[in-house]
Protein backbone atom coordinates (compact mmCIF):
# COMPACT_ATOMS: atom_id res chain seq x y z
CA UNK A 1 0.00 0.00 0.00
CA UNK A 2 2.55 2.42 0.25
CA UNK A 3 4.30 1.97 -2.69
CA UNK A 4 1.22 3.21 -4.07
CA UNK A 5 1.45 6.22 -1.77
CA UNK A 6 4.81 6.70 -2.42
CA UNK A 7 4.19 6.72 -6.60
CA UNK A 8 1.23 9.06 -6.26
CA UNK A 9 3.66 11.47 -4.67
CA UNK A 10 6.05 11.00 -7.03
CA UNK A 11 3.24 11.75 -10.02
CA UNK A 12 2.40 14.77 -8.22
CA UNK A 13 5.87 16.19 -7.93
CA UNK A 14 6.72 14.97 -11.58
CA UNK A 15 3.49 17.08 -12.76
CA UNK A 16 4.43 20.53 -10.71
CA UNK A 17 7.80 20.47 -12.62
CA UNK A 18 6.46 19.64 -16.28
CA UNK A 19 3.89 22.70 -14.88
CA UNK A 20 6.80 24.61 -14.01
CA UNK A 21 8.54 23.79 -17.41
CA UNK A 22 6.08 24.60 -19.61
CA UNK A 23 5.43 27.98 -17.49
CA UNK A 24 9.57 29.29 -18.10
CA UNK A 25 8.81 27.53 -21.72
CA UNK A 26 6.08 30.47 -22.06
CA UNK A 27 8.05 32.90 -20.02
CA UNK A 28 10.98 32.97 -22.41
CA UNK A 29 8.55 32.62 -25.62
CA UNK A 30 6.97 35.89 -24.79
CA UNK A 31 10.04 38.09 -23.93
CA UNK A 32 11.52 36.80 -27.39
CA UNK A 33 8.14 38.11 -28.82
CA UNK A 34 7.38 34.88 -30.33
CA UNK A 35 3.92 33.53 -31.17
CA UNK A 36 3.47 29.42 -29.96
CA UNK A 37 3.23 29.09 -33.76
CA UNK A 38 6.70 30.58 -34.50
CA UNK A 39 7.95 28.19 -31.96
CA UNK A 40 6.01 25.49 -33.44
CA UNK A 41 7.56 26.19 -36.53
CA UNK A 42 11.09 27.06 -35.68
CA UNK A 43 11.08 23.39 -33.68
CA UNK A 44 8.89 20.84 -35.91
CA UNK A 45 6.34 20.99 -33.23
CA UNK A 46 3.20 21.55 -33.44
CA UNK A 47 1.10 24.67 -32.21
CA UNK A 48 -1.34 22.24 -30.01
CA UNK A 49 1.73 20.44 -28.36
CA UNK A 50 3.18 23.68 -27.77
CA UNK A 51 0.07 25.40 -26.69
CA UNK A 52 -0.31 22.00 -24.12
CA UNK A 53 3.32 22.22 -22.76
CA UNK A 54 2.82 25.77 -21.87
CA UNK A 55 -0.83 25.29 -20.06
CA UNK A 56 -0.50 24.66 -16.37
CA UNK A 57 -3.30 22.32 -16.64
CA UNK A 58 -2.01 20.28 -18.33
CA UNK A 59 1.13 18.62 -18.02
CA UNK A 60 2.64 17.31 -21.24
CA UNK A 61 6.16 15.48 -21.57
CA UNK A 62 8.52 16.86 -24.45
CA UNK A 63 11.74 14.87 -25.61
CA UNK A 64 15.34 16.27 -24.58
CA UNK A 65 16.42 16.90 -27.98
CA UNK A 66 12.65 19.06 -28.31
CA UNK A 67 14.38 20.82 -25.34
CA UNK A 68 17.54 21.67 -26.67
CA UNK A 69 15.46 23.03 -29.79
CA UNK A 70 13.81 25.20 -28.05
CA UNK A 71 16.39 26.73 -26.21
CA UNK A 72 17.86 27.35 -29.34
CA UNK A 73 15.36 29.07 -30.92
CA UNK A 74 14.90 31.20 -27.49
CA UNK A 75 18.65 31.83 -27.15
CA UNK A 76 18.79 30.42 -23.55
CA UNK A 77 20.87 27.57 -22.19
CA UNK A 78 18.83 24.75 -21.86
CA UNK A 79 19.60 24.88 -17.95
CA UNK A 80 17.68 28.00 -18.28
CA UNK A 81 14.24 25.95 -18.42
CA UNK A 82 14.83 24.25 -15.87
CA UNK A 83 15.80 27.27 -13.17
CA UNK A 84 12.23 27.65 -11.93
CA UNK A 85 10.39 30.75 -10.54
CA UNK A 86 8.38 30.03 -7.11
């Protein structure tokens, strides 16, 4: 029973940081003045999986390499999506 416990915490925490991701994600996105669509485009994603990564409701796993793209295209160090705002 409490390994059950234990994963339910860990899916909890997981989900705050893919929040927390997709929040800098949107952060850096709009001081670069770029639409979700330019993204999308820049980074062979598309607008929707962009538009979910960014929504705090709903968290939504990208690849590493996606990561690294979009850094790119933002002109950040991908370390820089990760160095969450409380």
């Amino acid at each position: 029973m409490q390994g059950g416990i234990h994963m339910d915490k860990m899916n909890k925490k997981r989900q705050s940081q893919y929040k927390q991701l997709g929040l800098t994600v949107a952060y850096y996105r709009k001081m670069r003045g770029l639409t979700q669509l330019q993204l999308a485009e820049h980074t062979n994603l598309s607008r929707t999986h962009i538009s979910n990564l960014e929504a705090p409701n709903m968290p939504t796993s990208i690849s590493l390499d996606k990561l690294f793209d979009i850094s790119d295209v933002l002109g950040i160090p991908v370390k820089a999506l990760f160095e969450f705002r409380e």
